[in-house]
PDB file of N, CA and C in Angstrom:
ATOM      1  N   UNK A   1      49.840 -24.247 -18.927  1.00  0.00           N
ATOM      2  CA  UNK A   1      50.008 -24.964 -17.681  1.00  0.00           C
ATOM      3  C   UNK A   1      49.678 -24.066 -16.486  1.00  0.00           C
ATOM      4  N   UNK A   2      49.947 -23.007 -16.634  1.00  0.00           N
ATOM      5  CA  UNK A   2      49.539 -21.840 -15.674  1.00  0.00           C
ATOM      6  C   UNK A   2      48.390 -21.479 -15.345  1.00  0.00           C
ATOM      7  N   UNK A   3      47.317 -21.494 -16.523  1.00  0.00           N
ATOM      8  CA  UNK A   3      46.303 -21.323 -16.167  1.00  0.00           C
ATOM      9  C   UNK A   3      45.108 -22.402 -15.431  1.00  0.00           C
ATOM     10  N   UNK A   4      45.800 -24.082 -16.197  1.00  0.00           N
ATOM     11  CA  UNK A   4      45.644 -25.282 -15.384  1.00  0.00           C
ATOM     12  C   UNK A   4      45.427 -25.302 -13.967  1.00  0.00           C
ATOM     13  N   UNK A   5      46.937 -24.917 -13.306  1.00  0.00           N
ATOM     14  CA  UNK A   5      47.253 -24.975 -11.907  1.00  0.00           C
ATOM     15  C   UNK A   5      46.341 -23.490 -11.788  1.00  0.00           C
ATOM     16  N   UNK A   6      45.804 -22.113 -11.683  1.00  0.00           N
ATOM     17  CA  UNK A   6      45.265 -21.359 -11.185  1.00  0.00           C
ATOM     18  C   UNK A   6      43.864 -21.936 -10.893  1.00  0.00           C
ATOM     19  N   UNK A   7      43.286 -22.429 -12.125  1.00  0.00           N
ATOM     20  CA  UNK A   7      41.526 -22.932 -11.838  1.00  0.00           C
ATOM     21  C   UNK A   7      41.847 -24.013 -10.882  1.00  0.00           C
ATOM     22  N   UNK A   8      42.906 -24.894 -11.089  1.00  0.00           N
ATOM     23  CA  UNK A   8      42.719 -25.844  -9.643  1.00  0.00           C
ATOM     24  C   UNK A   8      42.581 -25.284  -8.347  1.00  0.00           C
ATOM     25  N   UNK A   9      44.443 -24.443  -8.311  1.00  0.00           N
ATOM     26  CA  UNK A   9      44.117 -23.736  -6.968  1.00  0.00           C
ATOM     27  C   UNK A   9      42.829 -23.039  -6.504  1.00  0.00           C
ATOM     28  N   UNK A  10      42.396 -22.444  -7.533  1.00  0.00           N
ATOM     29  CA  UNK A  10      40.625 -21.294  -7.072  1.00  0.00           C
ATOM     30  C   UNK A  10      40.071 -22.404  -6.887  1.00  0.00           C
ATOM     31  N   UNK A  11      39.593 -23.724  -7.655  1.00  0.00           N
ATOM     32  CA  UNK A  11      38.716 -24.519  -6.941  1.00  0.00           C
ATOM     33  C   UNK A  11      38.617 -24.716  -5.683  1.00  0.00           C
ATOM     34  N   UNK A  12      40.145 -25.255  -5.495  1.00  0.00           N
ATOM     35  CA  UNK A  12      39.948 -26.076  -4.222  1.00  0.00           C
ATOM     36  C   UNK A  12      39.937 -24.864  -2.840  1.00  0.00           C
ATOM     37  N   UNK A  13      40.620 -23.891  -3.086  1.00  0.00           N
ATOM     38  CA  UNK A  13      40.284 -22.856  -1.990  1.00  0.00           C
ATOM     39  C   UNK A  13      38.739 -22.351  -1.808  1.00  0.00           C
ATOM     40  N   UNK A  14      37.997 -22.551  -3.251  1.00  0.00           N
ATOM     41  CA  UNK A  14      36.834 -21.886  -3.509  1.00  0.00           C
ATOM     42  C   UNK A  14      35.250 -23.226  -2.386  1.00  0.00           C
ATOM     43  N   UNK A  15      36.394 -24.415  -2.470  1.00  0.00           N
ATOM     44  CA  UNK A  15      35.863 -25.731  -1.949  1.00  0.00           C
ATOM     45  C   UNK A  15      36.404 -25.435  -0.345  1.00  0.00           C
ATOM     46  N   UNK A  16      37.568 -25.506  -0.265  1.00  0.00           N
ATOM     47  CA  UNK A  16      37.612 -25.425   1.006  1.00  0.00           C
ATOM     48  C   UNK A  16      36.808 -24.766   2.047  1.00  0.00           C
ATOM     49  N   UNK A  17      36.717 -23.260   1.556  1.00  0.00           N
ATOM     50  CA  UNK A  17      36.023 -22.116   2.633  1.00  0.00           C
ATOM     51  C   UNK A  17      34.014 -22.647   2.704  1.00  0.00           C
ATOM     52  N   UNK A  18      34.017 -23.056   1.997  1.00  0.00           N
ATOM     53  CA  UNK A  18      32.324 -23.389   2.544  1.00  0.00           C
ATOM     54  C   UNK A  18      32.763 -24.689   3.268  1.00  0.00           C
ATOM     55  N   UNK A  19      33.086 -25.387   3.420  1.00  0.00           N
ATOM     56  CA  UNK A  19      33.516 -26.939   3.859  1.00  0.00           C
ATOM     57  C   UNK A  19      33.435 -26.702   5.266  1.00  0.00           C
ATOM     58  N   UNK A  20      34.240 -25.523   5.958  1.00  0.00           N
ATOM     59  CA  UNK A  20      34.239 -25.078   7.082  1.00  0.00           C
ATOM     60  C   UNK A  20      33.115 -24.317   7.971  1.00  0.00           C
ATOM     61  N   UNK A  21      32.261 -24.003   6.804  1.00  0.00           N
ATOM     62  CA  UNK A  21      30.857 -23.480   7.365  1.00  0.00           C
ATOM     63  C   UNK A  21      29.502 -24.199   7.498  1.00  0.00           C
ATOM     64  N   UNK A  22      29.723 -25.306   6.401  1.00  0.00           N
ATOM     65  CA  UNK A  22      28.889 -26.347   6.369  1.00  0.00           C
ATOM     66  C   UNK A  22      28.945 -27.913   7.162  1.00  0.00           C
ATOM     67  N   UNK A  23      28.315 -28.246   7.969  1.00  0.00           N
ATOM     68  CA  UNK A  23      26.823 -27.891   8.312  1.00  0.00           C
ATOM     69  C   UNK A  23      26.792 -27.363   9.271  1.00  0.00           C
ATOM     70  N   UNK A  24      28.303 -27.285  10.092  1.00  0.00           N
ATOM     71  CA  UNK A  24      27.915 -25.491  11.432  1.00  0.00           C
ATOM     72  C   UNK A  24      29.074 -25.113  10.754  1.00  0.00           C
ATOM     73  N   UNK A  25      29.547 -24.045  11.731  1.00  0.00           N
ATOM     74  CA  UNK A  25      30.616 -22.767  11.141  1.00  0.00           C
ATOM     75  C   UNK A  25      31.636 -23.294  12.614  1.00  0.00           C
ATOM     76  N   UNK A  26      32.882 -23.590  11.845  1.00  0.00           N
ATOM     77  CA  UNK A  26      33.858 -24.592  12.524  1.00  0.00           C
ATOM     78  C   UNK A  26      34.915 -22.940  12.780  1.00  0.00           C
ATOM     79  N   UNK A  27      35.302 -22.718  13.805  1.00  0.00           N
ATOM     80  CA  UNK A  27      36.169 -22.001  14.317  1.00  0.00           C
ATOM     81  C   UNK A  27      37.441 -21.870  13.708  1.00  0.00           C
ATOM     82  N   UNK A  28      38.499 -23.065  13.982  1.00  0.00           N
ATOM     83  CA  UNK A  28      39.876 -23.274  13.476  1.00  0.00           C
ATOM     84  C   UNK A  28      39.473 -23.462  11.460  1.00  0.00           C
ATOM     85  N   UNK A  29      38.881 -24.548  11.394  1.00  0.00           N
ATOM     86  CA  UNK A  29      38.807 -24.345   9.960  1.00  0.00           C
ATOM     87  C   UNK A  29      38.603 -23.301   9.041  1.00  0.00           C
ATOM     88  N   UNK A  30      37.631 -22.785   9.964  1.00  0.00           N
ATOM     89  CA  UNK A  30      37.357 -21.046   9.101  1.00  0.00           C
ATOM     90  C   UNK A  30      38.684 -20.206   9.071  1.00  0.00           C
ATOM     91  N   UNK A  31      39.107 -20.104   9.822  1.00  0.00           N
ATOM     92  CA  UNK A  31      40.804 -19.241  10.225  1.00  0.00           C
ATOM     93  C   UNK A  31      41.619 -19.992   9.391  1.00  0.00           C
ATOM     94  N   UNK A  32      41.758 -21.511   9.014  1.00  0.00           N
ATOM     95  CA  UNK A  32      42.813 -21.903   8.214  1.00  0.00           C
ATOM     96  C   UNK A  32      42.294 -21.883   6.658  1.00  0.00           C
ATOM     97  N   UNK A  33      40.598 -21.717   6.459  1.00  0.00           N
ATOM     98  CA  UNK A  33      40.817 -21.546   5.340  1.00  0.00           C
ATOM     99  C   UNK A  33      40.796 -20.224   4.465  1.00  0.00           C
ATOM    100  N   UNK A  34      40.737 -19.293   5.683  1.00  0.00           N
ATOM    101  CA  UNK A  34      41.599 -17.546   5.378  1.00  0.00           C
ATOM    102  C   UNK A  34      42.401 -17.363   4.938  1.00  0.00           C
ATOM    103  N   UNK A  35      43.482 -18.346   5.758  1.00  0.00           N
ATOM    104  CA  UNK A  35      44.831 -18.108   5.987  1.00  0.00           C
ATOM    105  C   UNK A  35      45.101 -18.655   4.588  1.00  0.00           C
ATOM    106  N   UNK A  36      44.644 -20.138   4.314  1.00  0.00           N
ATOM    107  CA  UNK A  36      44.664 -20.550   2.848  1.00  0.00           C
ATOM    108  C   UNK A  36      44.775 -19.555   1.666  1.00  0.00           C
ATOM    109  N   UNK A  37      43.875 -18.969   1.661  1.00  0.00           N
ATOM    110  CA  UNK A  37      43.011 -17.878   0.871  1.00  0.00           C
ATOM    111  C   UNK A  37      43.706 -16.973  -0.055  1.00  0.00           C
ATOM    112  N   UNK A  38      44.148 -15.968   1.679  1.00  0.00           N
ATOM    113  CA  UNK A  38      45.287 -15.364   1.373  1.00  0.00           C
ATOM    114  C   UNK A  38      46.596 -15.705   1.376  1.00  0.00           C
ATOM    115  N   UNK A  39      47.220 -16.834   1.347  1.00  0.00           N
ATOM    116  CA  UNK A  39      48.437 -17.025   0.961  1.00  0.00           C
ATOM    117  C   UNK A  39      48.390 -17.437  -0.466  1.00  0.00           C
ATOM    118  N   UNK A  40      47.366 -18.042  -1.007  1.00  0.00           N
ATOM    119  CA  UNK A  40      47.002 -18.380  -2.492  1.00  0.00           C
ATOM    120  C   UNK A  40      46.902 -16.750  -2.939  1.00  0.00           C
ATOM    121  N   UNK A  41      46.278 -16.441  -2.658  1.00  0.00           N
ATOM    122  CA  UNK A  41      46.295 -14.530  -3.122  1.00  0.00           C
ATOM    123  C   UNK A  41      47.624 -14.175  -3.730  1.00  0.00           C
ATOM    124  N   UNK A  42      48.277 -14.609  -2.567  1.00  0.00           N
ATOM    125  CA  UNK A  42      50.001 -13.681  -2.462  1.00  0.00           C
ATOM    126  C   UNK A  42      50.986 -14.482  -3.324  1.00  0.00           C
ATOM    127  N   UNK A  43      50.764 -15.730  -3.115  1.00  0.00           N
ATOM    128  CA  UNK A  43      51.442 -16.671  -4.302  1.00  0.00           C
ATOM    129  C   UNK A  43      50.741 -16.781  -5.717  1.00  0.00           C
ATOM    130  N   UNK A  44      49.630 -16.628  -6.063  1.00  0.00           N
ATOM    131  CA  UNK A  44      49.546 -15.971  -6.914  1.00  0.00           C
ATOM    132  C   UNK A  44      50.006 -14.947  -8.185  1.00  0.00           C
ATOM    133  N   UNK A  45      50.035 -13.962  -6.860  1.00  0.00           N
ATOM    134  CA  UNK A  45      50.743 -12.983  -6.757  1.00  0.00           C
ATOM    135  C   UNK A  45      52.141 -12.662  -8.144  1.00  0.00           C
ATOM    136  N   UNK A  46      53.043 -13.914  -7.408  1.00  0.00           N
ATOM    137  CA  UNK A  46      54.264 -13.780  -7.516  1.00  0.00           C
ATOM    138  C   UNK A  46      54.749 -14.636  -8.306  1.00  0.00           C
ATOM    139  N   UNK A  47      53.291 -15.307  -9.328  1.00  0.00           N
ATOM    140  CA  UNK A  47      53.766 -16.041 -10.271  1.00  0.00           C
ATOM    141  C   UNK A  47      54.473 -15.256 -11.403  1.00  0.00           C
ATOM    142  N   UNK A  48      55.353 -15.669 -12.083  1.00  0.00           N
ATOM    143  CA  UNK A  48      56.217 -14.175 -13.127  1.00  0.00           C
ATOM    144  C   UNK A  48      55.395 -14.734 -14.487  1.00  0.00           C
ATOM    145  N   UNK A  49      54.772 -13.195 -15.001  1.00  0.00           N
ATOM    146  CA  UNK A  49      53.937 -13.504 -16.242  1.00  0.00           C
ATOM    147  C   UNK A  49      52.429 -13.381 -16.390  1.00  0.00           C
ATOM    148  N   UNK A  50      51.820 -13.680 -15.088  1.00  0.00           N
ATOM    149  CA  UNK A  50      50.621 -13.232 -14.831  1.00  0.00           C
ATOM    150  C   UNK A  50      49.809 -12.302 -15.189  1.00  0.00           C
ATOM    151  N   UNK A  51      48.942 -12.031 -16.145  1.00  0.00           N
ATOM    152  CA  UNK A  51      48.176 -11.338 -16.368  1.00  0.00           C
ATOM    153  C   UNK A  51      46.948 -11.015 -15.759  1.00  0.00           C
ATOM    154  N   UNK A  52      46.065 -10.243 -16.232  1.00  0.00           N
ATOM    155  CA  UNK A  52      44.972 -10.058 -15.596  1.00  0.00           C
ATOM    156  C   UNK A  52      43.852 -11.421 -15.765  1.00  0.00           C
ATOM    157  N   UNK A  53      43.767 -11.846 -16.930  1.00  0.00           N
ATOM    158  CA  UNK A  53      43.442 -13.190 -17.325  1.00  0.00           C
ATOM    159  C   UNK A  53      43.654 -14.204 -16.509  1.00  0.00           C
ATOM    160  N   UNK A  54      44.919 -14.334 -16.205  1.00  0.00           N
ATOM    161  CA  UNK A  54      45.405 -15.546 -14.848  1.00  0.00           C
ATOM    162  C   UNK A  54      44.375 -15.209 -13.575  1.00  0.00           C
ATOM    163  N   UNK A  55      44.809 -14.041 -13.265  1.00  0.00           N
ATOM    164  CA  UNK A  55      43.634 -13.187 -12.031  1.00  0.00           C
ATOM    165  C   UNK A  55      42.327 -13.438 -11.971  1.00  0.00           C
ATOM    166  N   UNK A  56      41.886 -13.320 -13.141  1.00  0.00           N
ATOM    167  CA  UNK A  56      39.930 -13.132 -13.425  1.00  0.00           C
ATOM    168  C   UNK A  56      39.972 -15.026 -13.261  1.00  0.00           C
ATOM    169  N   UNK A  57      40.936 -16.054 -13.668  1.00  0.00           N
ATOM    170  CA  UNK A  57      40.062 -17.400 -13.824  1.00  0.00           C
ATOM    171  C   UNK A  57      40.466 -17.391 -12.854  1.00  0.00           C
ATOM    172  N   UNK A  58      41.670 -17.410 -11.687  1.00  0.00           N
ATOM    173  CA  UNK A  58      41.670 -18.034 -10.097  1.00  0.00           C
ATOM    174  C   UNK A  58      40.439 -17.503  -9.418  1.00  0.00           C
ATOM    175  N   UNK A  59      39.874 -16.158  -9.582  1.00  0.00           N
ATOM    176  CA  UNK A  59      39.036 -15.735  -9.223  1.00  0.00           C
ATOM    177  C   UNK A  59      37.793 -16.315  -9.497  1.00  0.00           C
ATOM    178  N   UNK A  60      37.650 -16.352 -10.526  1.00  0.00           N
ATOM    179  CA  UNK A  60      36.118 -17.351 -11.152  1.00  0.00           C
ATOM    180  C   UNK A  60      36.153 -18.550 -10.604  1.00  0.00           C
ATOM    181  N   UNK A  61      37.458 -19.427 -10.794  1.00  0.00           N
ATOM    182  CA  UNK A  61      37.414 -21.247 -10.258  1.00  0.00           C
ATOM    183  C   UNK A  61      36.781 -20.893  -8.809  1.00  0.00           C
ATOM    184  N   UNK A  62      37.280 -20.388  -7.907  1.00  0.00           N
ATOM    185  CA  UNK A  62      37.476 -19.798  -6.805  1.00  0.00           C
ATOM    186  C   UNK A  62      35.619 -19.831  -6.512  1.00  0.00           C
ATOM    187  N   UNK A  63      35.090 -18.650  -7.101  1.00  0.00           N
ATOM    188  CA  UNK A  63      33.714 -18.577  -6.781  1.00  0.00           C
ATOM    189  C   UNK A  63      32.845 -19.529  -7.523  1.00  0.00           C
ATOM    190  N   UNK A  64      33.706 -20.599  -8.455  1.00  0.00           N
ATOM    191  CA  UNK A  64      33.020 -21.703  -9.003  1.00  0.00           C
ATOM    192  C   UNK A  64      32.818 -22.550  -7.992  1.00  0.00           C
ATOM    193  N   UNK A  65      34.148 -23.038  -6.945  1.00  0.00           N
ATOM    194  CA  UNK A  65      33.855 -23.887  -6.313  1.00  0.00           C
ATOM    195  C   UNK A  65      33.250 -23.902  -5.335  1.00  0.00           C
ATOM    196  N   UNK A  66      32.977 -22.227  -4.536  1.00  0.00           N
ATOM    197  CA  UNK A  66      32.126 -21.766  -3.797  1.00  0.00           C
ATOM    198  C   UNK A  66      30.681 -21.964  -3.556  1.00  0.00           C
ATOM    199  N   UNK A  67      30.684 -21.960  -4.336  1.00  0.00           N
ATOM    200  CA  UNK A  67      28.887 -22.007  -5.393  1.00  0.00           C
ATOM    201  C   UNK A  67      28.128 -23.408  -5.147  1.00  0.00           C
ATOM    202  N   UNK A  68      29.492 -24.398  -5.607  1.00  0.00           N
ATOM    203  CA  UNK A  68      29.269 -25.554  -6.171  1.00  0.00           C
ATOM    204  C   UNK A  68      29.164 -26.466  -4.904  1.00  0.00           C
ATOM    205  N   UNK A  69      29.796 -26.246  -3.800  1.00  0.00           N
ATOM    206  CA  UNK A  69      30.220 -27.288  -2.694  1.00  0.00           C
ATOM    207  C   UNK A  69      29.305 -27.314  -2.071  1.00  0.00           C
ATOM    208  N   UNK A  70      28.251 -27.180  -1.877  1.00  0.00           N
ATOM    209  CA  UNK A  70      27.278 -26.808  -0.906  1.00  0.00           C
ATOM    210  C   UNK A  70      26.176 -28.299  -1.326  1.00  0.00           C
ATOM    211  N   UNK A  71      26.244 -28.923  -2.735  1.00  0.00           N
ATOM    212  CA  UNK A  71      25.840 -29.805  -3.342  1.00  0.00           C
ATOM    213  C   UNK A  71      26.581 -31.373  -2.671  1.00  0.00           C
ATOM    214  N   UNK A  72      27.907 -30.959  -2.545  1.00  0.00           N
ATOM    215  CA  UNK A  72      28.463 -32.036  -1.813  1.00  0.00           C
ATOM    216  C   UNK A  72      28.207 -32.266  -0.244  1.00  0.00           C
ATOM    217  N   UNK A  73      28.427 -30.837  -0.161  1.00  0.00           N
ATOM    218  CA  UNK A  73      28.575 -30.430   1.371  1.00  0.00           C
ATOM    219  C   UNK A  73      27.090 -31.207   2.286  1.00  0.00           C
ATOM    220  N   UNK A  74      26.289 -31.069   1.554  1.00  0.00           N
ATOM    221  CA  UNK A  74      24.838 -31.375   2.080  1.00  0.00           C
ATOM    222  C   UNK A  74      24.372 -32.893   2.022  1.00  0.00           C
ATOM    223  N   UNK A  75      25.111 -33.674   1.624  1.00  0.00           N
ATOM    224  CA  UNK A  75      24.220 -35.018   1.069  1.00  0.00           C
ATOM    225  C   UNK A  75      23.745 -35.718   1.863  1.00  0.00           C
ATOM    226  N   UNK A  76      24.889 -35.673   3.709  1.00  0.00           N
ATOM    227  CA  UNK A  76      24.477 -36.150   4.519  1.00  0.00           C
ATOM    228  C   UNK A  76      23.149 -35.850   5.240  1.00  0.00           C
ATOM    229  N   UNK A  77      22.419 -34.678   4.598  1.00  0.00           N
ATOM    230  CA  UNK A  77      21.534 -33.922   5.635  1.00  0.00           C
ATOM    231  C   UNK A  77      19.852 -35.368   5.691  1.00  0.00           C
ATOM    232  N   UNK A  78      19.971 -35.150   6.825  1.00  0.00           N
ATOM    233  CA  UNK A  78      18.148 -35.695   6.787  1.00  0.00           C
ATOM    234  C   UNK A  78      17.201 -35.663   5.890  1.00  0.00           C
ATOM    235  N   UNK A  79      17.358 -34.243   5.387  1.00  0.00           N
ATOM    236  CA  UNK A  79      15.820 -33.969   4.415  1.00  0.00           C
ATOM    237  C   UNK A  79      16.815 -33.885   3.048  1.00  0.00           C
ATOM    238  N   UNK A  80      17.802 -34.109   2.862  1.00  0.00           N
ATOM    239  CA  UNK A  80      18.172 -33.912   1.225  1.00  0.00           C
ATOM    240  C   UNK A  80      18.913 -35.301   0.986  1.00  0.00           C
ATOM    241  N   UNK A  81      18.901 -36.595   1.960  1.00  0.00           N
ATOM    242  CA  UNK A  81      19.445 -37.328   1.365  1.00  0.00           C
ATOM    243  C   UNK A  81      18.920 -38.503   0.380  1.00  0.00           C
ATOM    244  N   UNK A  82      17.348 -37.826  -0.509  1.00  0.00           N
ATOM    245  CA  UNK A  82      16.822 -38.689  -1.134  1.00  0.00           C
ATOM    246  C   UNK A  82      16.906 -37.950  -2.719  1.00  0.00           C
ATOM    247  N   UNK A  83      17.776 -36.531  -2.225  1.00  0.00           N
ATOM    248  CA  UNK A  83      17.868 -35.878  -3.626  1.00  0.00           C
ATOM    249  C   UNK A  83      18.872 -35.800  -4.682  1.00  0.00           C
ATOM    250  N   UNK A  84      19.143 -35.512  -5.716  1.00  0.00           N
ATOM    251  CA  UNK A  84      20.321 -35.548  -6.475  1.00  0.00           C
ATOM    252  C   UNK A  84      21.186 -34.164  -5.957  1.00  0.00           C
ATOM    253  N   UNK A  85      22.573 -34.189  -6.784  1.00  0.00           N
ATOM    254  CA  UNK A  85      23.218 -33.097  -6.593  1.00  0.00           C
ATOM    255  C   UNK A  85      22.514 -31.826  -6.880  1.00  0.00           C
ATOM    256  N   UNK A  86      22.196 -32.014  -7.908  1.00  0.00           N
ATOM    257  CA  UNK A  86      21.792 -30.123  -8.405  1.00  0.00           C
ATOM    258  C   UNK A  86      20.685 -29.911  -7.421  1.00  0.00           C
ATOM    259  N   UNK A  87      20.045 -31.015  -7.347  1.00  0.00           N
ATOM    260  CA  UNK A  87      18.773 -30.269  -6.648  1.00  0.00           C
ATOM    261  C   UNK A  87      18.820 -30.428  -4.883  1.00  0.00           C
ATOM    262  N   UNK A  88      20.228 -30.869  -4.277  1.00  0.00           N
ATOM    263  CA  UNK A  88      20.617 -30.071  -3.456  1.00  0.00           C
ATOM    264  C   UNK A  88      21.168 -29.110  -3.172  1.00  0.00           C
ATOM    265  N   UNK A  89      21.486 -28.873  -4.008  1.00  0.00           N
ATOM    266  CA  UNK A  89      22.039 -27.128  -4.768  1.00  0.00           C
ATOM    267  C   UNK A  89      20.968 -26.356  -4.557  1.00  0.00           C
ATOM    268  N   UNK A  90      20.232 -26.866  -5.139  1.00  0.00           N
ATOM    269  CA  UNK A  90      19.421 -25.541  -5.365  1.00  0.00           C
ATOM    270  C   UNK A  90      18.443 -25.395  -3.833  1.00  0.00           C
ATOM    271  N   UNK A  91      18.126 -26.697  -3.487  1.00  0.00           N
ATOM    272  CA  UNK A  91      17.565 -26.431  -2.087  1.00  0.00           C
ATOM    273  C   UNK A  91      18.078 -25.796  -1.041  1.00  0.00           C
ATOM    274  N   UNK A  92      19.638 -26.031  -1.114  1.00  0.00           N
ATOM    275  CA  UNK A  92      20.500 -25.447  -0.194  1.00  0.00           C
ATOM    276  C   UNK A  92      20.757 -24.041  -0.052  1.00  0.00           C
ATOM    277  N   UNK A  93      20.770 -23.604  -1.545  1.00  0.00           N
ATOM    278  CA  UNK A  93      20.799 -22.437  -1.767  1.00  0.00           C
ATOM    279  C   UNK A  93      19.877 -21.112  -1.151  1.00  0.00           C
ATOM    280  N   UNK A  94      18.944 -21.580  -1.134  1.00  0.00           N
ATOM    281  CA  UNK A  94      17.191 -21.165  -0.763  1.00  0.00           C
ATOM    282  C   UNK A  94      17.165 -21.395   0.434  1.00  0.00           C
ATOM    283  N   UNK A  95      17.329 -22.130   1.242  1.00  0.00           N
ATOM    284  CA  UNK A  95      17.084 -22.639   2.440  1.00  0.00           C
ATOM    285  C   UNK A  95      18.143 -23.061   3.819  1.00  0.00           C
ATOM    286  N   UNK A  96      19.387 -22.370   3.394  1.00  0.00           N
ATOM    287  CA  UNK A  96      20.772 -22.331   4.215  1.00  0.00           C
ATOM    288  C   UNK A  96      20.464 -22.393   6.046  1.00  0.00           C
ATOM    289  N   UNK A  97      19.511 -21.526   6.181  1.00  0.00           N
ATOM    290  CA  UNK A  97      19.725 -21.481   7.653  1.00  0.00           C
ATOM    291  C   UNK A  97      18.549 -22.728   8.266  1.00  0.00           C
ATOM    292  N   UNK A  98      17.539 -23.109   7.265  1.00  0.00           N
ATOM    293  CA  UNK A  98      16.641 -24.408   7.719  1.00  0.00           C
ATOM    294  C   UNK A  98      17.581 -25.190   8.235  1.00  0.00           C
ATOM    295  N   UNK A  99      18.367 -25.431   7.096  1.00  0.00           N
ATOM    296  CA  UNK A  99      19.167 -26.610   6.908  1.00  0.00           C
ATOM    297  C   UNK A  99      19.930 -26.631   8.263  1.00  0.00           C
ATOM    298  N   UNK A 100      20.892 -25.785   8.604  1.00  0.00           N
ATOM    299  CA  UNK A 100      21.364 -25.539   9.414  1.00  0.00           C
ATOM    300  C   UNK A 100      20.749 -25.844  11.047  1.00  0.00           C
ATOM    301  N   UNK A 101      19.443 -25.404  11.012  1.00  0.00           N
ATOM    302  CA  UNK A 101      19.084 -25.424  12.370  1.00  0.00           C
ATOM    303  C   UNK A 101      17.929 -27.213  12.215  1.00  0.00           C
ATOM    304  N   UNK A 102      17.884 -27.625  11.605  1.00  0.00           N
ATOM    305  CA  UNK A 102      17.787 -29.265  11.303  1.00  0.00           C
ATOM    306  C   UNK A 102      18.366 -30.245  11.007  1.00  0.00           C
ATOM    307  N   UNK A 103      19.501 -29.695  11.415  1.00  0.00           N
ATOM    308  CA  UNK A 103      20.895 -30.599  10.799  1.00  0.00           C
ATOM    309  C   UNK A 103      20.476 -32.334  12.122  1.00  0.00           C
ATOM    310  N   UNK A 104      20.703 -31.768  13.696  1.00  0.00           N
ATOM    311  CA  UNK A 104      20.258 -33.119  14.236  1.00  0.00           C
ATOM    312  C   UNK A 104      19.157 -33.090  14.335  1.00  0.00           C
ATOM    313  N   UNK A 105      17.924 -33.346  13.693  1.00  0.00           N
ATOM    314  CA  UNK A 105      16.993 -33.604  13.838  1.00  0.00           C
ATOM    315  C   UNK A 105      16.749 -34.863  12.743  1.00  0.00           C
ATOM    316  N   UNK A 106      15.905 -35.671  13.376  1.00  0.00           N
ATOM    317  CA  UNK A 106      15.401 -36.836  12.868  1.00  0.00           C
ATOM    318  C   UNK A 106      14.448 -36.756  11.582  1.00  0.00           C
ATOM    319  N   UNK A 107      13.940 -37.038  11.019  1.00  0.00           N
ATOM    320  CA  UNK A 107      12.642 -37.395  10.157  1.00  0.00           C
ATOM    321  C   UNK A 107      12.106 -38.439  10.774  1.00  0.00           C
ATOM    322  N   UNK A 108      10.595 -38.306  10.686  1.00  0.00           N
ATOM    323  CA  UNK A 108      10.067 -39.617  11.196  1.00  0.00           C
ATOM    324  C   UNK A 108       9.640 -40.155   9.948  1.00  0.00           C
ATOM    325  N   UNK A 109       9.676 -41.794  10.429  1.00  0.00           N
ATOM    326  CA  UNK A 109       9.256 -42.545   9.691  1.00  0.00           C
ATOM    327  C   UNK A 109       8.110 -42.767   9.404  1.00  0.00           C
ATOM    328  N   UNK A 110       7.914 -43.469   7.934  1.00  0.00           N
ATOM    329  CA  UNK A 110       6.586 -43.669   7.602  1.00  0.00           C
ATOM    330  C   UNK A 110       6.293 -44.777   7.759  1.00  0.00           C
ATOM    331  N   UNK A 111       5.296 -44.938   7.893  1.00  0.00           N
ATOM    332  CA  UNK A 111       4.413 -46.389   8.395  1.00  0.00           C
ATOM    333  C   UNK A 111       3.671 -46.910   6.989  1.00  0.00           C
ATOM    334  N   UNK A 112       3.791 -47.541   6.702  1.00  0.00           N
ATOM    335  CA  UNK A 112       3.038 -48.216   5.377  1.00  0.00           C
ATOM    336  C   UNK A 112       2.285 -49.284   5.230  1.00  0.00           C
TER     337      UNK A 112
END
């Protein structure tokens, strides 16, 4: 059950902290999802029984969900909303600051 609740917690902290950077870099959110971060760190921490094992998967969920959110994070964008998940993944991945500085920009339409 312990190790259950650790990969959740790493997910969703691992989800939270890009959430706040995507598609600009949000001030207060970034600071609360620090603050998140490290209080998950410290409670962690102080679960009784914890091994290094418990440590390495909060850590892994953690940079799993990191990785992973950027697929969600993006769907709204202009130029990726005709693509699937992975392969806004992978565009996103490659191309972070495009994205970023085309976020309001239009596509024009095609004429047919």
């Amino acid at each position: 059950m312990t190790y259950i609740l650790l990969a959740v917690v790493g997910l969703s902290v691992g989800i939270l902290f890009p959430s706040s950077l995507i598609p600009r870099t949000r001030l207060v959110p970034l600071i609360a999802s620090v603050v998140v971060l490290f209080a998950s760190i410290y409670f962690v921490s102080l679960i009784p029984g914890i091994n290094s094992n418990g440590s390495t998967l909060f850590g892994v969920s953690g940079l799993a969900g990191a990785l992973l959110a950027p697929g969600f994070l993006w769907k709204d964008h202009p130029m990726l909303k005709d693509l699937g998940y992975f392969d806004r993944l992978k565009y996103s991945s490659k191309n972070f600051r495009m994205l970023r500085e085309t976020q309001d920009e239009q596509l024009p339409v095609r004429q047919s």
